[in-house]
Protein backbone atom coordinates (compact mmCIF):
# COMPACT_ATOMS: atom_id res chain seq x y z
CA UNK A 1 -22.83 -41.70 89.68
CA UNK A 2 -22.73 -38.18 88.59
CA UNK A 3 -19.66 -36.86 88.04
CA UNK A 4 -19.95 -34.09 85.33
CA UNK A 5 -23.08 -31.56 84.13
CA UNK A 6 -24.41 -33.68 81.20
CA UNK A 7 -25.42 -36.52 83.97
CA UNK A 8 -21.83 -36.89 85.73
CA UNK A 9 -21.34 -34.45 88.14
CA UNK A 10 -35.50 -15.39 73.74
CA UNK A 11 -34.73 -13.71 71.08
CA UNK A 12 -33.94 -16.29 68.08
CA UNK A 13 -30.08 -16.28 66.82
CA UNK A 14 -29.80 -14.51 63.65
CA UNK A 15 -29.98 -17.02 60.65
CA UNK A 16 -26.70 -17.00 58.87
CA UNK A 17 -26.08 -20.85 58.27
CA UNK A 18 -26.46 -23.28 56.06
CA UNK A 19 -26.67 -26.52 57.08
CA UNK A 20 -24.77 -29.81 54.80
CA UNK A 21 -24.92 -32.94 55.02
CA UNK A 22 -21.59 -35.19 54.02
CA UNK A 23 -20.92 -38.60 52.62
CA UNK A 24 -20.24 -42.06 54.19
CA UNK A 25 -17.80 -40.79 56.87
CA UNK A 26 -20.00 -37.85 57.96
CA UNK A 27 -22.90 -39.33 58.17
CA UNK A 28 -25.36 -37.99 60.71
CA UNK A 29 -23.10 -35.22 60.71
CA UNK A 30 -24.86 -31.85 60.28
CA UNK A 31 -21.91 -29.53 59.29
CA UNK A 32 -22.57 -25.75 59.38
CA UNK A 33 -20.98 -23.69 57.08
CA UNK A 34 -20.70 -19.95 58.73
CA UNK A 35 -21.17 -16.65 57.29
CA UNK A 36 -18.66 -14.67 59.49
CA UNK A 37 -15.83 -13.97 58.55
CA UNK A 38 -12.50 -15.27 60.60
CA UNK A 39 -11.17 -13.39 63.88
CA UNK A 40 -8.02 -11.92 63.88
CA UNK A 41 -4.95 -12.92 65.73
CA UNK A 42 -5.23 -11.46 69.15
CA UNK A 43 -2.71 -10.81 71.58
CA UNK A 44 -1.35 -8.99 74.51
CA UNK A 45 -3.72 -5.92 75.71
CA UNK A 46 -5.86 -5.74 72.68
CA UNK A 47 -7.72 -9.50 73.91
CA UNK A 48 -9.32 -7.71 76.54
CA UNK A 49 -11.57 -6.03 74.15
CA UNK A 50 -11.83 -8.80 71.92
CA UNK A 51 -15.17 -8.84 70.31
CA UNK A 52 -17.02 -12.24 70.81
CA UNK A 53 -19.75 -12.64 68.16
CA UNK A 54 -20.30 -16.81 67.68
CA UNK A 55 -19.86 -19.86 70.32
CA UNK A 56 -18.92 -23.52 69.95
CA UNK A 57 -20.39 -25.34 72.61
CA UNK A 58 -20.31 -28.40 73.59
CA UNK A 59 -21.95 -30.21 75.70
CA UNK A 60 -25.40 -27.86 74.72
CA UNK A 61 -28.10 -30.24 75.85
CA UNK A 62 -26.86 -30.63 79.10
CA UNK A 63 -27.97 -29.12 82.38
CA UNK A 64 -24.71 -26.30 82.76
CA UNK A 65 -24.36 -25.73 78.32
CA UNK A 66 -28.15 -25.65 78.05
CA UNK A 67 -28.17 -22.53 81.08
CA UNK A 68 -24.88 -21.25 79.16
CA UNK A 69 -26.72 -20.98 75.48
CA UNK A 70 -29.66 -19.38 76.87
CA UNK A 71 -27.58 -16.73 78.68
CA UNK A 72 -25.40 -16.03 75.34
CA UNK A 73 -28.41 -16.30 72.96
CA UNK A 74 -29.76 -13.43 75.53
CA UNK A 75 -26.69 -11.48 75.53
CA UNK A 76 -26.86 -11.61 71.37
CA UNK A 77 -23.88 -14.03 70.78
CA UNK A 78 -24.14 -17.04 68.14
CA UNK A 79 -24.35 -20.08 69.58
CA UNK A 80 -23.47 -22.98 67.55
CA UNK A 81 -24.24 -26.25 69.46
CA UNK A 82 -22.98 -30.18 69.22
CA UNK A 83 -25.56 -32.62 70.17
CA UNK A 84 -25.49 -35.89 69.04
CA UNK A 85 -29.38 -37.14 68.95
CA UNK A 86 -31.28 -36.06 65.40
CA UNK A 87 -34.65 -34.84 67.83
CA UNK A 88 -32.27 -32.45 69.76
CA UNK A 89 -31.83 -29.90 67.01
CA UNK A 90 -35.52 -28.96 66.41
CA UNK A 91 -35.02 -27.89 70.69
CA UNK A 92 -32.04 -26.16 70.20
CA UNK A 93 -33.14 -23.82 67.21
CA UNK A 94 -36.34 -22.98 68.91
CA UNK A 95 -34.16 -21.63 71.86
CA UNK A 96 -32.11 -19.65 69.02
CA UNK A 97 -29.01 -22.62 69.01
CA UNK A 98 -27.50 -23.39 65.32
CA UNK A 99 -27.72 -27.16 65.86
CA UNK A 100 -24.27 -29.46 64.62
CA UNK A 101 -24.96 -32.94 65.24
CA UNK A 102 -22.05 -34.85 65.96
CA UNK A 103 -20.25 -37.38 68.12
CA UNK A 104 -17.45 -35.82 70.46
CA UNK A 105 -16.21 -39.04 70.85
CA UNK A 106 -15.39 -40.55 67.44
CA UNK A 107 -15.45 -36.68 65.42
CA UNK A 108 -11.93 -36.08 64.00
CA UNK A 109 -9.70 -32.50 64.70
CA UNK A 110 -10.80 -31.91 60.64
CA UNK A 111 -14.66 -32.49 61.01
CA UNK A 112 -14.63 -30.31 64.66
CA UNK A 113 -12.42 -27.28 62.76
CA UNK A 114 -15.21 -27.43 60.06
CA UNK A 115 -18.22 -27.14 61.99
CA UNK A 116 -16.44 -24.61 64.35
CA UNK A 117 -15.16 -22.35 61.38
CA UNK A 118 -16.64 -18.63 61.99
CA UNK A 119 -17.18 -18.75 65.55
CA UNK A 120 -14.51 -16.94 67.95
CA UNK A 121 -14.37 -18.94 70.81
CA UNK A 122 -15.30 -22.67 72.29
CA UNK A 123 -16.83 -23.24 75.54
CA UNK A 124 -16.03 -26.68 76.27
CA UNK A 125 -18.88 -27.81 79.43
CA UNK A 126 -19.39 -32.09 78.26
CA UNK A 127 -19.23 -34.54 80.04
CA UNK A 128 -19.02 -38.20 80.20
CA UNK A 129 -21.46 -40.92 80.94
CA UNK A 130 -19.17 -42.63 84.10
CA UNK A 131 -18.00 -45.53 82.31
CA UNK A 132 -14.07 -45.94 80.85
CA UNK A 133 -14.27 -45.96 77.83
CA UNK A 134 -16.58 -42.62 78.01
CA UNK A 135 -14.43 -41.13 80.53
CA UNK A 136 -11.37 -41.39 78.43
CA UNK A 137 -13.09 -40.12 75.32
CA UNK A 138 -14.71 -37.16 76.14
CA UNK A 139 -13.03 -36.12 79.84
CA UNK A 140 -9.64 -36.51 78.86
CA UNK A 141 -9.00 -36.97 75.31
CA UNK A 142 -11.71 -34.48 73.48
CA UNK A 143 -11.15 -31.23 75.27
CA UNK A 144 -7.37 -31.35 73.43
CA UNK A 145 -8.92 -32.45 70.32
CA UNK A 146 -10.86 -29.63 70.24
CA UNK A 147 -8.48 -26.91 71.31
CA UNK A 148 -6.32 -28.15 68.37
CA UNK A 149 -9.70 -27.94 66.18
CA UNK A 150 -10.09 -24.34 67.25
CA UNK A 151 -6.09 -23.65 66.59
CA UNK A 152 -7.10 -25.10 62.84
CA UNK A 153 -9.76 -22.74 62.36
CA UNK A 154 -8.41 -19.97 63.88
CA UNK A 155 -10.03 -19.54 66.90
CA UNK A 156 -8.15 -18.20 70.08
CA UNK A 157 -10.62 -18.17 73.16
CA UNK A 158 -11.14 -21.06 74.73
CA UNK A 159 -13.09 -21.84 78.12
CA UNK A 160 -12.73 -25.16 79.17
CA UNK A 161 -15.15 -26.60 82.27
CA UNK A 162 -13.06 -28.79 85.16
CA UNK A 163 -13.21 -29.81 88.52
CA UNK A 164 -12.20 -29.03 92.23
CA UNK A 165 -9.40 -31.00 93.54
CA UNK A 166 -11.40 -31.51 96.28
CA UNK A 167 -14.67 -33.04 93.88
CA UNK A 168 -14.31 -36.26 95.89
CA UNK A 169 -15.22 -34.88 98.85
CA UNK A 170 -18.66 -35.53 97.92
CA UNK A 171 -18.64 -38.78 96.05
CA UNK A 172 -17.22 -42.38 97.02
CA UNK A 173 -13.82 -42.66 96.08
CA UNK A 174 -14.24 -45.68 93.62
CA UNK A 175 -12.25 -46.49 91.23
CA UNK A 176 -13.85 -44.77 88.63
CA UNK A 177 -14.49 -41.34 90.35
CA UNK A 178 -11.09 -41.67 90.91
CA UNK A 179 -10.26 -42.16 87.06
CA UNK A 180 -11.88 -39.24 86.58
CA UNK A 181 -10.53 -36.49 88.41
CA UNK A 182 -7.14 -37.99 86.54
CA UNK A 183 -8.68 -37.60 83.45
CA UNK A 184 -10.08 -34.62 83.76
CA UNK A 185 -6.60 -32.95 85.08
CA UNK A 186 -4.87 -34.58 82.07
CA UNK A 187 -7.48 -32.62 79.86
CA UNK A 188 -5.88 -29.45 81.87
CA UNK A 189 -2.56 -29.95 81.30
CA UNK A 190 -2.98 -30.99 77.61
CA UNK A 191 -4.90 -27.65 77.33
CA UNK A 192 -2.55 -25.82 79.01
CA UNK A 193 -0.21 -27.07 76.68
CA UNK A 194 -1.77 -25.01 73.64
CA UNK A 195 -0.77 -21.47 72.79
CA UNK A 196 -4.71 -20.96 73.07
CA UNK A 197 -5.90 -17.76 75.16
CA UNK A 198 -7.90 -20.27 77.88
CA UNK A 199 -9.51 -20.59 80.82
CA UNK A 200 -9.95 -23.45 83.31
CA UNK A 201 -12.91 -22.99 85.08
CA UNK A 202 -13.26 -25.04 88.17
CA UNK A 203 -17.01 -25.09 89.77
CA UNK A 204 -17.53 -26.21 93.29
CA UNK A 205 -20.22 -28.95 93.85
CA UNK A 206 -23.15 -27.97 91.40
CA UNK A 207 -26.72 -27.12 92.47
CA UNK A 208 -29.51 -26.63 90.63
CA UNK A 209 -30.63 -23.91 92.66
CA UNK A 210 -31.66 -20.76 91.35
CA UNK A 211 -28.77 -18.56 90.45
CA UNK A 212 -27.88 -15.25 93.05
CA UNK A 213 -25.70 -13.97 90.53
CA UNK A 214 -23.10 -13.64 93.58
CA UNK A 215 -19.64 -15.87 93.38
CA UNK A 216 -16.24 -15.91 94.70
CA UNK A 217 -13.74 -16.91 92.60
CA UNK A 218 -9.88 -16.86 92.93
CA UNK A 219 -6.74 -19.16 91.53
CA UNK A 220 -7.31 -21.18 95.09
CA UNK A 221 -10.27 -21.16 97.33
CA UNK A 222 -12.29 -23.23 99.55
CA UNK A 223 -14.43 -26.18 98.28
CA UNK A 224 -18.53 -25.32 98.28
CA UNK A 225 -21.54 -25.26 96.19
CA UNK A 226 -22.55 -22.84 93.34
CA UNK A 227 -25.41 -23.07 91.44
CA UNK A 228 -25.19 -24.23 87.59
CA UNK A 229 -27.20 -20.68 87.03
CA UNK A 230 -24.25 -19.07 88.35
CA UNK A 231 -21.56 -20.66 86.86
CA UNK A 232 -22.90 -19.97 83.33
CA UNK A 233 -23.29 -16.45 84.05
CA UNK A 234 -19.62 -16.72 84.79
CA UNK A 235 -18.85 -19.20 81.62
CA UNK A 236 -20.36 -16.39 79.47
CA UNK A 237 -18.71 -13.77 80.95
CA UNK A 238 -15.66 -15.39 80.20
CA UNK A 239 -16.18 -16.22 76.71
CA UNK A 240 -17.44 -12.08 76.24
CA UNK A 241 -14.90 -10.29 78.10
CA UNK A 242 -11.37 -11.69 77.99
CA UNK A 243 -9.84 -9.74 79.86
CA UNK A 244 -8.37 -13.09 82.14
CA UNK A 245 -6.13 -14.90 80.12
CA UNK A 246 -4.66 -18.51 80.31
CA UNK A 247 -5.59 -18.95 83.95
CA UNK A 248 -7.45 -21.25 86.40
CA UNK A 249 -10.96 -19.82 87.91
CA UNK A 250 -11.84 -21.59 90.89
CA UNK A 251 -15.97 -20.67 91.63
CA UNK A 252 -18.37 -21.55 94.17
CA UNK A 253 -21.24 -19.68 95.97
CA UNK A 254 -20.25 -16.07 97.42
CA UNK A 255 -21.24 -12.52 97.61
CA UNK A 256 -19.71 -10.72 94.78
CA UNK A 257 -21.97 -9.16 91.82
CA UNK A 258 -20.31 -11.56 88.99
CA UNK A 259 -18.71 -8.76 87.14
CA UNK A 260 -17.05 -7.17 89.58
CA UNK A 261 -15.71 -10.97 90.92
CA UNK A 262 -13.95 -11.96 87.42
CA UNK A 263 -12.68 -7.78 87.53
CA UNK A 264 -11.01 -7.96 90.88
CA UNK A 265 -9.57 -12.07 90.17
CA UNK A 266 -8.35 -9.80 86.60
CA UNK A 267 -6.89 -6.86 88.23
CA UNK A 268 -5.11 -9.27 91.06
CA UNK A 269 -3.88 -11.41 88.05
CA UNK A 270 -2.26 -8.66 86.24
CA UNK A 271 -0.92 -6.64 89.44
CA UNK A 272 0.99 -10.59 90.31
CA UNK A 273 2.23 -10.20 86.73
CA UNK A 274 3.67 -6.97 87.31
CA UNK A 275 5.81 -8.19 90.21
């Protein structure tokens, strides 16, 4: 059953890392030490020209954060990226990835803030393997993990991948598809929770089709596809423009020019707020 990207539902990256390894605890663990320097606190107005420089991503090797590191590599943002089997990294640096290796599941708030140090904002796009146990580790439990990792090292942006309410329109409601959608709307609310400047972004069924770079998005719209092309064009618009802050993007297929879609969903957001 596939319920999330990583099998549920070209220019190089300047070199400014050095890569550690740790003792017993950490083992496996390839911990990157980063050369820039902090971000600043950023609130109110000034976030929407917040200058985005490196990425945590996680979830990297999988069909949506693989599309969404090539895009930002492209664009000229850092990409730092947790993978957790020792012949991923020698992919990901060819494609211009600094490579963390790393369990989501079992890595503590400490170990995440360390490897994450120096970037200014997390995407969030793993997924689980279907079972439980996975489901409850990395659906529901890791995204808050990690925003509290990102409080720790300072970092304020944080994009977060989801689901449609609706998701199950396309699945068999078992038991365990059913788990799911709970755990990923606990991860939600948990993230909600934060102080963090998020987004929940909420992709309709995925396709791999080739991207259009046309979407609709809005707080509440009608189930559909959208191609995982599309949605990390949106993901890394997102994470390099923040001018939408703290709310939920729902996405599918549409016929808006991506820019101007996440403009008008901002401009609607902050003419509501004015009410």
């Amino acid at each position: 059953m596939v319920h999330e990207d990583d099998g549920w539902a070209e220019e190089p990256a300047r070199q400014r890392a050095e890569v550690l390894r740790h003792g017993p605890r950490d083992a496996g663990l390839r911990v990157v030490r980063q050369a820039w320097p902090s971000p600043p606190r950023i609130t109110g107005d000034q976030q929407s020209e917040a200058n985005v420089t490196g990425v945590f991503l996680t979830g990297v090797t999988g069909k949506l954060g693989r599309r969404l590191s090539d895009v930002l590599v492209r664009d000229g943002v850092e990409v730092v990226g947790l993978h957790r089997e020792e012949g991923q990294a020698d992919d990901l640096e060819q494609r211009g990835v600094t490579p963390v290796r790393g369990d989501l599941a079992v890595m503590t708030e400490a170990e995440l803030a360390h490897v994450m140090r120096g970037t200014t904002a997390v995407a969030f796009t793993a997924g689980s393997d279907g079972d439980d146990e996975s489901i409850n580790a990395i659906d529901r439990d890791a995204p808050a993990r990690v925003a509290r990792a990102a409080q720790r090292a300072g970092i304020h942006r944080f994009v977060l991948v989801s689901v449609f309410p609706e998701a199950w329109v396309n699945h068999e409601l078992t038991s365990s598809f059913e788990h799911w959608l709970r755990a990923k709307r606990e991860a939600e609310i948990q993230l909600a929770e934060t102080d963090l400047d998020w987004v929940i972004v909420r992709p309709g069924a995925l396709t791999s089709e080739s991207g259009s770079h046309t979407v609709h998005v809005g707080g509440a719209i009608r189930y559909d596809e959208v191609s995982r092309d599309d949605v990390a064009r949106v993901l890394a618009h997102l994470l390099e423009h923040t001018d939408i802050h703290r709310e939920i993007v729902e996405l599918t297929e549409g016929h808006d020019r991506i820019p101007a879609a996440l403009q008008a969903y901002a401009n609607f957001v902050r003419s509501r707020h004015a009410l």
